[in-house]
N, C-alpha and C. Protein backbone atom coordinates (compact mmCIF):
# COMPACT_ATOMS: atom_id res chain seq x y z
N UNK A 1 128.68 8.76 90.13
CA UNK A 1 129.48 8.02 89.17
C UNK A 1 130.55 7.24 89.93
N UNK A 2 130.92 5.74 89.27
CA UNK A 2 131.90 5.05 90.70
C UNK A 2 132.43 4.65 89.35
N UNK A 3 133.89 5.16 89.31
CA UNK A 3 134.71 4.50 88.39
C UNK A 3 135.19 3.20 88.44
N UNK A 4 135.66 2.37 87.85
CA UNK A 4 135.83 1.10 87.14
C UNK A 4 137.03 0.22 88.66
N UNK A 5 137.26 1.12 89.18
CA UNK A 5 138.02 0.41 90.94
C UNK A 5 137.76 0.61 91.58
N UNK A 6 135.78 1.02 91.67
CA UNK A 6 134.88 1.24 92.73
C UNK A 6 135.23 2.22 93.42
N UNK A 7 135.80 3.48 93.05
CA UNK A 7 135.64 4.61 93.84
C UNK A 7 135.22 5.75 93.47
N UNK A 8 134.80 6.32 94.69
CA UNK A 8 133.29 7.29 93.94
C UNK A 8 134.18 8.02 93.41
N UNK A 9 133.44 8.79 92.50
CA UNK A 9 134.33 10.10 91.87
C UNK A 9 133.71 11.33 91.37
N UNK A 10 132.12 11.14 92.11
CA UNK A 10 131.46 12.89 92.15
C UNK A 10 132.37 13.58 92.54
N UNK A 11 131.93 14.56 92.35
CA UNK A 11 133.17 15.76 93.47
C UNK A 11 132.20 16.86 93.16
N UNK A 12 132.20 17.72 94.10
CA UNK A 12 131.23 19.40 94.44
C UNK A 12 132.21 20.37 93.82
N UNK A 13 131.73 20.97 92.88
CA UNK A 13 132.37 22.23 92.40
C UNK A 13 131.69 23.78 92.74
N UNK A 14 131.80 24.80 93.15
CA UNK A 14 131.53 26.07 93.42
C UNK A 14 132.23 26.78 92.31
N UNK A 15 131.29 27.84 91.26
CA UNK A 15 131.81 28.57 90.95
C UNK A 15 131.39 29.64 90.91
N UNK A 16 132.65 30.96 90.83
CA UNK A 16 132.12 32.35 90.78
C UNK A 16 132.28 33.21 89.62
N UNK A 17 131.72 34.11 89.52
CA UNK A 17 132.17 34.82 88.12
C UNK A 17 132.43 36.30 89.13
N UNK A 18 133.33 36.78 88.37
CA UNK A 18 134.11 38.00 89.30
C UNK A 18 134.80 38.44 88.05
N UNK A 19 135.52 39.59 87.95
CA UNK A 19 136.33 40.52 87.82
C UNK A 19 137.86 40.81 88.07
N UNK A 20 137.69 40.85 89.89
CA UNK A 20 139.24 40.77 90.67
C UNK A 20 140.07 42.22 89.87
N UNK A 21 139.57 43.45 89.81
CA UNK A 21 140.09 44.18 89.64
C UNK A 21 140.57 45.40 90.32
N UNK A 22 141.22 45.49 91.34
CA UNK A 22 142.58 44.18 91.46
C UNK A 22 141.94 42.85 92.71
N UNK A 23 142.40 42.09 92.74
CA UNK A 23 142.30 41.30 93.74
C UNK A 23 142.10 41.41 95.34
N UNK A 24 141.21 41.87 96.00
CA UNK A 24 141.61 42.24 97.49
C UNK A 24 141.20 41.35 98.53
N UNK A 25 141.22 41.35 99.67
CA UNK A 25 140.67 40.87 101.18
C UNK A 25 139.49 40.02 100.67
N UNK A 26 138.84 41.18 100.87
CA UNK A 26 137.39 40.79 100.59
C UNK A 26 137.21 39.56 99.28
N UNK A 27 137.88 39.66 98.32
CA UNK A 27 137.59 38.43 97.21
C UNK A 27 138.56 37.27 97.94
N UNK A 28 139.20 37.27 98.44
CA UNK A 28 139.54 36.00 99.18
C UNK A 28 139.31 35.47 100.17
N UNK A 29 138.37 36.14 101.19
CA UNK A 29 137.12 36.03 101.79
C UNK A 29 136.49 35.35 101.15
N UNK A 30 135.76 35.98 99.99
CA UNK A 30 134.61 35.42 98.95
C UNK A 30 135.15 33.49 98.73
N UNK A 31 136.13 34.02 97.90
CA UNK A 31 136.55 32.57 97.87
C UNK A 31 136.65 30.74 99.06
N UNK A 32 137.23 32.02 99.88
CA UNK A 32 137.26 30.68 100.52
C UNK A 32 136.17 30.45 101.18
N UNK A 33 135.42 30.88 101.71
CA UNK A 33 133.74 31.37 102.26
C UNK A 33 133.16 30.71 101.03
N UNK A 34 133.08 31.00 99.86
CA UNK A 34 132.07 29.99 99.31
C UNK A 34 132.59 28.26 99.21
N UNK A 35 133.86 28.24 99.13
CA UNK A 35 134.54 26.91 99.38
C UNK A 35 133.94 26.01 100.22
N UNK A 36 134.20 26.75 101.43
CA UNK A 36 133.70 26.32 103.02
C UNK A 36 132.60 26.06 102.83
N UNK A 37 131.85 27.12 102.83
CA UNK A 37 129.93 27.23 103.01
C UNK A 37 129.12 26.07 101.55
N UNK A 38 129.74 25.69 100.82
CA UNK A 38 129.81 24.37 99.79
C UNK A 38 129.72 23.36 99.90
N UNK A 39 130.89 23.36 100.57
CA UNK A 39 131.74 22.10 100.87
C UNK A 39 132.26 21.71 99.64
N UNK A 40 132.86 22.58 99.20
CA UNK A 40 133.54 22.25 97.43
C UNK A 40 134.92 21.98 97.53
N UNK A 41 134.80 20.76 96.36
CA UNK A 41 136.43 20.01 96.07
C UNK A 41 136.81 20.89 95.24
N UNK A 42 136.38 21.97 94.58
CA UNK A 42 137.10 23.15 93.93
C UNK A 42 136.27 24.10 93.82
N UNK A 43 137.48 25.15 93.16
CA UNK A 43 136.33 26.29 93.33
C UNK A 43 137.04 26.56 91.65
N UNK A 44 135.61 27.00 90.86
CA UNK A 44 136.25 27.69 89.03
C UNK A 44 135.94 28.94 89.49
N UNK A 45 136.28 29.64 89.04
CA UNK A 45 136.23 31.52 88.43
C UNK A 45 136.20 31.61 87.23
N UNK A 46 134.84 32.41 86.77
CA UNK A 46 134.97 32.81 85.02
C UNK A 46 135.15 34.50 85.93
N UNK A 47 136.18 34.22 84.73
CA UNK A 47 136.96 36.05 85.34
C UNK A 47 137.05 36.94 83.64
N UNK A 48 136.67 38.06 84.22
CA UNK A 48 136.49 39.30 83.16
C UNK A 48 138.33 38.91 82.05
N UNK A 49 138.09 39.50 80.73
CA UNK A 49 139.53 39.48 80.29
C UNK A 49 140.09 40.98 80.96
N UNK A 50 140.70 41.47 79.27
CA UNK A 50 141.17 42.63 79.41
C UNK A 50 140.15 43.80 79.95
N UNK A 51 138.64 43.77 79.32
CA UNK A 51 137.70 44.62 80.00
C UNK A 51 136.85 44.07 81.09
N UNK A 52 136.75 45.13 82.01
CA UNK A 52 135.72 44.39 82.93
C UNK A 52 134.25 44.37 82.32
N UNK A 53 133.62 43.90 83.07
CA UNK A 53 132.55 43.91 82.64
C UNK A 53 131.28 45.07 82.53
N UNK A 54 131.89 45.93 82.73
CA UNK A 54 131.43 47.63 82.39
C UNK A 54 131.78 47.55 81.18
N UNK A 55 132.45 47.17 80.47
CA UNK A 55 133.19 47.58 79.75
C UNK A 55 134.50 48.31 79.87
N UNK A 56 134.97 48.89 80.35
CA UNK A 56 135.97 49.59 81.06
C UNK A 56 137.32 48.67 81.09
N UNK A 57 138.41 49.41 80.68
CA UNK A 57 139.90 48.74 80.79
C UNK A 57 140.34 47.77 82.16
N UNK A 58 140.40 46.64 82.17
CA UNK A 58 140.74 46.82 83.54
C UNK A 58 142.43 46.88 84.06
N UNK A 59 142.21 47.31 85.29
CA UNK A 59 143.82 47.68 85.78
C UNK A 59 144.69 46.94 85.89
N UNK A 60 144.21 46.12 86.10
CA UNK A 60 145.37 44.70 85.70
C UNK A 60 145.47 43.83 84.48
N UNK A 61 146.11 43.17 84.11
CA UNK A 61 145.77 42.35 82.90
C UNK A 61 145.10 41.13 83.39
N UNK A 62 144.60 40.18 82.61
CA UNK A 62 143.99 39.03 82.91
C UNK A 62 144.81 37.81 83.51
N UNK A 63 146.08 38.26 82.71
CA UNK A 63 147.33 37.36 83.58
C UNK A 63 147.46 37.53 84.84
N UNK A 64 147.92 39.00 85.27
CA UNK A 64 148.39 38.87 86.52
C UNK A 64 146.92 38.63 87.72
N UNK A 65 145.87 38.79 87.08
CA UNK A 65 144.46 38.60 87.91
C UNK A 65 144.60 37.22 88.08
N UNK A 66 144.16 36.71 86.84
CA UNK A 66 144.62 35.19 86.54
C UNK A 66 145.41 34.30 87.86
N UNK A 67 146.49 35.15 88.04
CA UNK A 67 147.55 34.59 88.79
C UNK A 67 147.24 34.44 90.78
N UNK A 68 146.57 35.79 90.83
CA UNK A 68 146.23 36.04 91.87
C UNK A 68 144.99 35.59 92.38
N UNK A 69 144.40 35.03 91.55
CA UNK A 69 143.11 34.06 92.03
C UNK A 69 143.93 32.78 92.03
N UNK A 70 144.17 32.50 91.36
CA UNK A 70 144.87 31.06 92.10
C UNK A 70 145.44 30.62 92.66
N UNK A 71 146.24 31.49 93.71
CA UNK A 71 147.13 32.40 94.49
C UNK A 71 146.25 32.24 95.81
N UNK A 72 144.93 32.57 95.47
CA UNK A 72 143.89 32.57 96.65
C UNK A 72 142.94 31.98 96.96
N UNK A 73 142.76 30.81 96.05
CA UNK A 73 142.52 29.75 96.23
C UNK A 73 141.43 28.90 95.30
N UNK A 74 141.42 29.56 94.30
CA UNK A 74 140.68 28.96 92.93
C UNK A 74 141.72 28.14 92.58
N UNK A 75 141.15 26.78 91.89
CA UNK A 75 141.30 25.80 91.39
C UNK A 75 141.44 26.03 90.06
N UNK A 76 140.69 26.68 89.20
CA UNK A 76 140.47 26.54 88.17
C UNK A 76 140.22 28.50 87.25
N UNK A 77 140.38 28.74 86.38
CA UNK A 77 140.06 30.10 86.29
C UNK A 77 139.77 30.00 84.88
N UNK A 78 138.74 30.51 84.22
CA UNK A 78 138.25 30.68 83.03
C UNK A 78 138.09 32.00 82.38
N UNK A 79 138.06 32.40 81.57
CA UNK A 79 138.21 34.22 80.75
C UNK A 79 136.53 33.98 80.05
N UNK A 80 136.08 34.79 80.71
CA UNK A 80 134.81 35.72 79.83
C UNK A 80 135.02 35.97 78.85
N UNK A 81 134.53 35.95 77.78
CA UNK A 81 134.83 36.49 76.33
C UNK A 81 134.32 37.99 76.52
């Protein structure tokens, strides 16, 4: 797609679906490792809400997860219903 002042404006998106309950090493590894290994102008996360995806409470709320993925280098963060 080349917008209307001739400049391209594809862009590569990577996304992950995760949990982050809680957030550690290793998921910001993940992150930026799939970034890299992409070559993505962003990265989305569809992230678990209040339950993970066991079903199960999770230990953090979706906010402060929320917070900490973008923190680590998601662009974008979306809630699982």
């Amino acid at each position: 797609m080349v917008s209307p002042g001739g400049m391209d404006m594809k862009k590569n998106v990577v996304g992950i679906i995760a949990e982050y309950n809680p957030l550690h090493n290793g998921h910001t590894y993940h992150l930026t490792t799939a970034r890299d290994m992409s070559a993505a102008d962003a990265v989305v996360v569809a992230l678990s809400s209040h339950f993970v995806q066991r079903g199960e409470p999770a230990f953090l709320d979706k906010w402060q997860r929320t917070r900490m993925a973008l923190s680590c280098g998601a662009d974008l963060v979306l809630e699982l219903p």
